[in-house]
N, C-alpha and C. Protein backbone atom coordinates (compact mmCIF):
# COMPACT_ATOMS: atom_id res chain seq x y z
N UNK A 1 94.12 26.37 6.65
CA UNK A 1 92.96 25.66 7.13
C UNK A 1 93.38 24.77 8.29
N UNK A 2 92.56 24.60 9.44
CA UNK A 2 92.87 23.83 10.95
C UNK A 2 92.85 22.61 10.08
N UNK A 3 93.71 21.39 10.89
CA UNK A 3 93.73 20.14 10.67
C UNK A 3 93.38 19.55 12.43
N UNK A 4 92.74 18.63 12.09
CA UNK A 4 91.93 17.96 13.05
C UNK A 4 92.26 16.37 13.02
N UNK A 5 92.67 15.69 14.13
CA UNK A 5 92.84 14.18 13.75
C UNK A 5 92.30 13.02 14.83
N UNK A 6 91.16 12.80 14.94
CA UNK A 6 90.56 11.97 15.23
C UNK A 6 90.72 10.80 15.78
N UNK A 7 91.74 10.59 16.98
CA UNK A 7 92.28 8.98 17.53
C UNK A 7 91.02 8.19 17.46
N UNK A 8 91.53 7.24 16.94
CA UNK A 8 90.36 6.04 16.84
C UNK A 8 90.22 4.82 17.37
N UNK A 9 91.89 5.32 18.42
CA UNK A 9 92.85 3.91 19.05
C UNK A 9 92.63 4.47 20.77
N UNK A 10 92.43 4.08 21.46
CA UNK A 10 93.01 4.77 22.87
C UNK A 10 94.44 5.52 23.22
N UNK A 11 95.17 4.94 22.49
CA UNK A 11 96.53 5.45 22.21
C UNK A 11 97.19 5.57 21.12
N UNK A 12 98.27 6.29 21.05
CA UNK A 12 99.24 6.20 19.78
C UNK A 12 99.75 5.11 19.31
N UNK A 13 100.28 4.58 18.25
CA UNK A 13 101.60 3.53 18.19
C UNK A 13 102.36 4.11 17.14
N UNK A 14 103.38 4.55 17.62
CA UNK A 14 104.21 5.75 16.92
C UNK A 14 105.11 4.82 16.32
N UNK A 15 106.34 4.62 15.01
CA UNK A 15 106.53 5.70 14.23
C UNK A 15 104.72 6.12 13.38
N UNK A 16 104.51 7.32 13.38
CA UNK A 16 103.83 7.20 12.16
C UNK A 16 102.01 6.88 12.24
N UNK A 17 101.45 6.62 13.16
CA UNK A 17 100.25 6.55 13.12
C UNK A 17 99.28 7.48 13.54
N UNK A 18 98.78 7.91 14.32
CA UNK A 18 97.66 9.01 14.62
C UNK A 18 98.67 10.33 14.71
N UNK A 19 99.94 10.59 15.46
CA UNK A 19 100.11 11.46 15.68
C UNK A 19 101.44 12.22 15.48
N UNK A 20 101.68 13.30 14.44
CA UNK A 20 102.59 13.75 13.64
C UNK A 20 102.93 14.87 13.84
N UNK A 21 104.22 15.08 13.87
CA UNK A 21 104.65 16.58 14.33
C UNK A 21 104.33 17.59 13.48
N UNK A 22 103.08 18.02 13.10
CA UNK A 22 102.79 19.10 12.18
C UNK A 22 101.22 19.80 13.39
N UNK A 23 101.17 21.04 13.09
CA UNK A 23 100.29 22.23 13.35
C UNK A 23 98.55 21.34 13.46
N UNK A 24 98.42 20.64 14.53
CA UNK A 24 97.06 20.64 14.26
C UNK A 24 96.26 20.21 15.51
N UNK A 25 94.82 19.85 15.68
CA UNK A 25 94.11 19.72 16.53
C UNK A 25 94.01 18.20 16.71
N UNK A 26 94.30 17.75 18.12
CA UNK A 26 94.03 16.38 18.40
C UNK A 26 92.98 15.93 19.45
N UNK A 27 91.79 15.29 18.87
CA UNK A 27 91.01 14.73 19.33
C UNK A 27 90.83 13.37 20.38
N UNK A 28 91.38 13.42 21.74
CA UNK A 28 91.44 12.01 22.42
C UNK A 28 90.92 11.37 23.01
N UNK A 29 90.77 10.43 22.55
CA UNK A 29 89.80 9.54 23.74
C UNK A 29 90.40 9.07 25.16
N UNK A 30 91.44 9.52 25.27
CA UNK A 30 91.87 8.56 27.04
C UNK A 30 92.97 9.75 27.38
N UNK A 31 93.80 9.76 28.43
CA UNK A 31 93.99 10.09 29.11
C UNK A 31 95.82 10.09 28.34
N UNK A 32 96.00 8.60 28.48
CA UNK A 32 97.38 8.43 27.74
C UNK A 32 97.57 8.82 26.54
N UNK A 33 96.43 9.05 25.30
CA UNK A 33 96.88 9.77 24.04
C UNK A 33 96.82 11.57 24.31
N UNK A 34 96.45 11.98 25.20
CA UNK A 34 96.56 13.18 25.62
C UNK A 34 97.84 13.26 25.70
N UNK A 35 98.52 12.26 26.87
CA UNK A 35 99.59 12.30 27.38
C UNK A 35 100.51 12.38 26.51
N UNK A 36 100.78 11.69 25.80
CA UNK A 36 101.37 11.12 23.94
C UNK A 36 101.18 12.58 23.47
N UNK A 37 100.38 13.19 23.16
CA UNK A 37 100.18 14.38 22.42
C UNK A 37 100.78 15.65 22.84
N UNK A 38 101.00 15.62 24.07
CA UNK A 38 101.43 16.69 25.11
C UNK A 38 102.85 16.58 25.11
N UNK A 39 103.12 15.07 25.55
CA UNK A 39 104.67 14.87 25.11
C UNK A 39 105.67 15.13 24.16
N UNK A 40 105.08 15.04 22.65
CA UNK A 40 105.34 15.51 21.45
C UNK A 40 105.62 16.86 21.23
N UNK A 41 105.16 17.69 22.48
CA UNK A 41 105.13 18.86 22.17
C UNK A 41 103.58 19.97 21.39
N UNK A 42 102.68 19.53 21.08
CA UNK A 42 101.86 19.97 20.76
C UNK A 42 101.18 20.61 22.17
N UNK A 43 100.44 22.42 21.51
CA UNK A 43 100.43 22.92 22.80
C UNK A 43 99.10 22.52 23.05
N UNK A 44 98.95 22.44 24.62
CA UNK A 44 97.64 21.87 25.76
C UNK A 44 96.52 22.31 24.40
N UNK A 45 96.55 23.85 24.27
CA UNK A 45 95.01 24.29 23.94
C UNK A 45 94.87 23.88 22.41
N UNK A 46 95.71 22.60 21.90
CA UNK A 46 94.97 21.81 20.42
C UNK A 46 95.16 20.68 21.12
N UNK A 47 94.81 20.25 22.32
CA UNK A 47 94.98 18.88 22.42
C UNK A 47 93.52 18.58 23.11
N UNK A 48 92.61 17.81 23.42
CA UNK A 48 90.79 17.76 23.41
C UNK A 48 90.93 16.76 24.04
N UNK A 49 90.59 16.24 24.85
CA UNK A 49 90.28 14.93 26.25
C UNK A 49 88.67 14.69 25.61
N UNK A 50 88.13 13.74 25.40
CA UNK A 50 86.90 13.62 25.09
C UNK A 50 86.55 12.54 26.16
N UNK A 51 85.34 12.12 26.38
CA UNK A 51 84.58 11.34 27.50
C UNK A 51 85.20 9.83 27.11
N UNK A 52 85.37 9.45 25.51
CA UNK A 52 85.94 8.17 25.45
C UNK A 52 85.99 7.89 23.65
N UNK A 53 85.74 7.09 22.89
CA UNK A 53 85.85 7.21 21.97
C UNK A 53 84.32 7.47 20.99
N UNK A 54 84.75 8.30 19.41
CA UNK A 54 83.44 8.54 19.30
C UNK A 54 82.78 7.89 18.79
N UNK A 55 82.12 7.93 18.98
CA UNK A 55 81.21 6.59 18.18
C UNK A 55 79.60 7.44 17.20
N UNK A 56 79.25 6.89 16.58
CA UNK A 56 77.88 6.94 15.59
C UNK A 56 76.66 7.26 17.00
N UNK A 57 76.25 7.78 16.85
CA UNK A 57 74.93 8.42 17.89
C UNK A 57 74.14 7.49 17.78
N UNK A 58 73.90 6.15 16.87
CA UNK A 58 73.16 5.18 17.18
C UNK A 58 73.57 3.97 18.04
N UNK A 59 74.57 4.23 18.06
CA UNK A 59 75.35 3.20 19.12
C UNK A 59 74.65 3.54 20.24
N UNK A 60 74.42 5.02 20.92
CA UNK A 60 73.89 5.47 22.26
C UNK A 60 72.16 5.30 22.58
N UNK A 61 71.62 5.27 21.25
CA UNK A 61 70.22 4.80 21.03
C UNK A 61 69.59 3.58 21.50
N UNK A 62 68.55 3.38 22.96
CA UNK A 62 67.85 2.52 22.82
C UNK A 62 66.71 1.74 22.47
N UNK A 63 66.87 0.62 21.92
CA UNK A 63 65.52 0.22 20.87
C UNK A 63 65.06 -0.87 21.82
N UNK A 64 63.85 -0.62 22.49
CA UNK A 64 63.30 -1.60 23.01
C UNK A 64 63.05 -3.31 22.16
N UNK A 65 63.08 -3.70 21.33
CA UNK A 65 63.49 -4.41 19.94
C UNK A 65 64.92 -5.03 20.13
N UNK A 66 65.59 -4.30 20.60
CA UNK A 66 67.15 -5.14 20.35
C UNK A 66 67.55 -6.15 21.12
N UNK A 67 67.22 -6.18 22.54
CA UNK A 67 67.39 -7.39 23.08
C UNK A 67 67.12 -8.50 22.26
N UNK A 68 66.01 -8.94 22.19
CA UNK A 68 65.14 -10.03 21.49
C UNK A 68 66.19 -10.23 20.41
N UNK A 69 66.58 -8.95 19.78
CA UNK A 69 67.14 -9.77 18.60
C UNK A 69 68.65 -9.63 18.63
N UNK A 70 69.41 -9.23 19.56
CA UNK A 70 70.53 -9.23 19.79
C UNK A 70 70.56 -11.24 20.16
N UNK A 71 69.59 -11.41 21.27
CA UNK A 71 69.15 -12.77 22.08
C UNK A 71 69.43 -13.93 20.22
N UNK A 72 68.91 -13.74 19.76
CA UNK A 72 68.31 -14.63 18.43
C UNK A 72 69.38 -14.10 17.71
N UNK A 73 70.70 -13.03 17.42
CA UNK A 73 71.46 -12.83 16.46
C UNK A 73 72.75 -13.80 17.35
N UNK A 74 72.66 -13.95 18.49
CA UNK A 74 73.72 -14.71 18.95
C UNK A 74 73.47 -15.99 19.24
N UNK A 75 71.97 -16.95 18.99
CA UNK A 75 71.55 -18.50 18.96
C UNK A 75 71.93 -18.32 17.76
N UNK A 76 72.00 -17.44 16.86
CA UNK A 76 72.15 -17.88 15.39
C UNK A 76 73.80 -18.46 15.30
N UNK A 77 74.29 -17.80 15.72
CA UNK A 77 75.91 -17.47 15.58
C UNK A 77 77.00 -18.99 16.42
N UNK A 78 75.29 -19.53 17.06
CA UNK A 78 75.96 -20.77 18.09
C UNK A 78 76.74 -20.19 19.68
N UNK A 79 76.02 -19.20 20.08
CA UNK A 79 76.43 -18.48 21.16
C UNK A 79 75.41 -18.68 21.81
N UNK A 80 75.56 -18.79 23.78
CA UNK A 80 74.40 -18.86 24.57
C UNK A 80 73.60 -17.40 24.47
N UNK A 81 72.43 -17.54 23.76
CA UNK A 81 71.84 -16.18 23.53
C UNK A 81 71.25 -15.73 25.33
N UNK A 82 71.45 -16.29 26.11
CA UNK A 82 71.41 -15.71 27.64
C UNK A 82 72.79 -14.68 27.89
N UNK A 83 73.80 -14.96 27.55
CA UNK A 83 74.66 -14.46 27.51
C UNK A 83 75.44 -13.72 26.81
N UNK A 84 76.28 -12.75 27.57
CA UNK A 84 76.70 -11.70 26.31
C UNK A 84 78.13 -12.23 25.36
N UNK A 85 78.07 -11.38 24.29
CA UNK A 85 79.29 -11.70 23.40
C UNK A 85 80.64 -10.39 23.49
N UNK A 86 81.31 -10.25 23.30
CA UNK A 86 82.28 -9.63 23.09
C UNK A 86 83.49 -9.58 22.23
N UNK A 87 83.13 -8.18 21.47
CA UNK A 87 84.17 -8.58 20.06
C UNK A 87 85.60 -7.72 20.21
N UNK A 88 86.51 -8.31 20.36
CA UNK A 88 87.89 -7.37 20.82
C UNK A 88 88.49 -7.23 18.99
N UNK A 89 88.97 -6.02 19.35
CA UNK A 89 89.42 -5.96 17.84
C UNK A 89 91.14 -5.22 17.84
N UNK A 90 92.07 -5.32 16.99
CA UNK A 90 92.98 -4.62 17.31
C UNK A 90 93.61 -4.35 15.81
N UNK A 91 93.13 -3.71 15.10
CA UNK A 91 93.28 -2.93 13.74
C UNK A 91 93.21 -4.40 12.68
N UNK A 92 93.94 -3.81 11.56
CA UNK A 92 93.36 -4.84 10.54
C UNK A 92 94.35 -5.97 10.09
N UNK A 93 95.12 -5.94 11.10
CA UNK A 93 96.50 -7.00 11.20
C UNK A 93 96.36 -7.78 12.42
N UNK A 94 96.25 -7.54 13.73
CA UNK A 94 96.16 -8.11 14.76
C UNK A 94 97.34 -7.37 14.99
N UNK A 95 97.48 -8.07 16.53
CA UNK A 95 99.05 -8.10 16.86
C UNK A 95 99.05 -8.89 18.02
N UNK A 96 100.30 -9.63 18.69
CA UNK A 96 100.99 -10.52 19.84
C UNK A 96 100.15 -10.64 20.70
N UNK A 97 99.31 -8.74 21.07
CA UNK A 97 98.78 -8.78 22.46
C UNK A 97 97.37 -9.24 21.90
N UNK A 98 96.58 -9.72 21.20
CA UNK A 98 95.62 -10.02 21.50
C UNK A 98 95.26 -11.94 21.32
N UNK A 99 96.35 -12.40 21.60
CA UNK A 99 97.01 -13.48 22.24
C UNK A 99 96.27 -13.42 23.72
N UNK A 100 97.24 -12.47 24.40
CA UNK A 100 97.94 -12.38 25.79
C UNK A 100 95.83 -11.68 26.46
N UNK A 101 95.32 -10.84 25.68
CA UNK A 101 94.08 -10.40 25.93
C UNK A 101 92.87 -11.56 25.78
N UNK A 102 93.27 -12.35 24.86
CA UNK A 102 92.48 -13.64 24.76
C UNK A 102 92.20 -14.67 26.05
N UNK A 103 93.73 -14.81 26.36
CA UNK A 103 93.64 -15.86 27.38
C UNK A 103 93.30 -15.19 28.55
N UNK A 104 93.14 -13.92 28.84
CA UNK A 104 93.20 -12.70 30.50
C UNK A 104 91.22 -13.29 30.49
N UNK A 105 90.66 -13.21 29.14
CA UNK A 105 88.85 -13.62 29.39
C UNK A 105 88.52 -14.72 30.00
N UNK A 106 88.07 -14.73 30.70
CA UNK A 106 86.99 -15.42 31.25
C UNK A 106 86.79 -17.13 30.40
N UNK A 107 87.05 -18.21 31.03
CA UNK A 107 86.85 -19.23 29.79
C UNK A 107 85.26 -19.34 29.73
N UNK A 108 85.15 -19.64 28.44
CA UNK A 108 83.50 -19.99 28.13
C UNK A 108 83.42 -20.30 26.79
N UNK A 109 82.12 -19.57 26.26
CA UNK A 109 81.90 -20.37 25.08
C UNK A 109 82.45 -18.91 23.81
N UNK A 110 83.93 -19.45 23.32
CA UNK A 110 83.97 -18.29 22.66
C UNK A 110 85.28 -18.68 21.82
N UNK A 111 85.59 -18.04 20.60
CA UNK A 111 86.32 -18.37 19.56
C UNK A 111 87.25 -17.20 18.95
């Protein structure tokens, strides 16, 4: 049976995470986990370049409705609801660089 593996990261962080020297199909979102995948040795025609990462088909959905309450989900939260929010995430540990990604934003109103 094909095995299929789904990057969910823009890239690898090897030993051991998305991408393993065994027989299978790799799904990428960027350019550099291609690269990563190609490097390893896995041949071109199981390796998939996708437009970016995949996301739920409602993510791409617009609801005339959501402003307004995107506006009122971020006065709730103590955020200028004129302005946008942005949630950086980097798995379920953190790590160093999102330190170094913190301070690269823009100062304003944000935690």
């Amino acid at each position: 049976m094909p095995l299929a593996t789904i990057l969910t990261d823009i890239a690898d962080y090897p030993p051991h995470f998305w991408m393993e020297r065994q027989d299978q199909h790799f799904i990428c979102g960027s350019d550099r986990a291609v690269a990563q995948a190609l490097a390893m040795g896995h041949p071109e025609a199981k390796v998939h370049r996708v437009s970016g990462m995949i996301l739920n088909p409602q993510f791409y959905e617009i609801d005339p409705l959501r402003p307004a309450q995107r506006a009122e989900a971020r006065a709730s939260l103590g955020f200028d609801p004129a302005q946008p929010v942005g949630l950086v995430l980097f798995g379920g540990q953190g790590a160093a660089e999102m330190l170094e990604i913190a301070r690269s934003l823009p100062t304003g109103n944000w935690c």
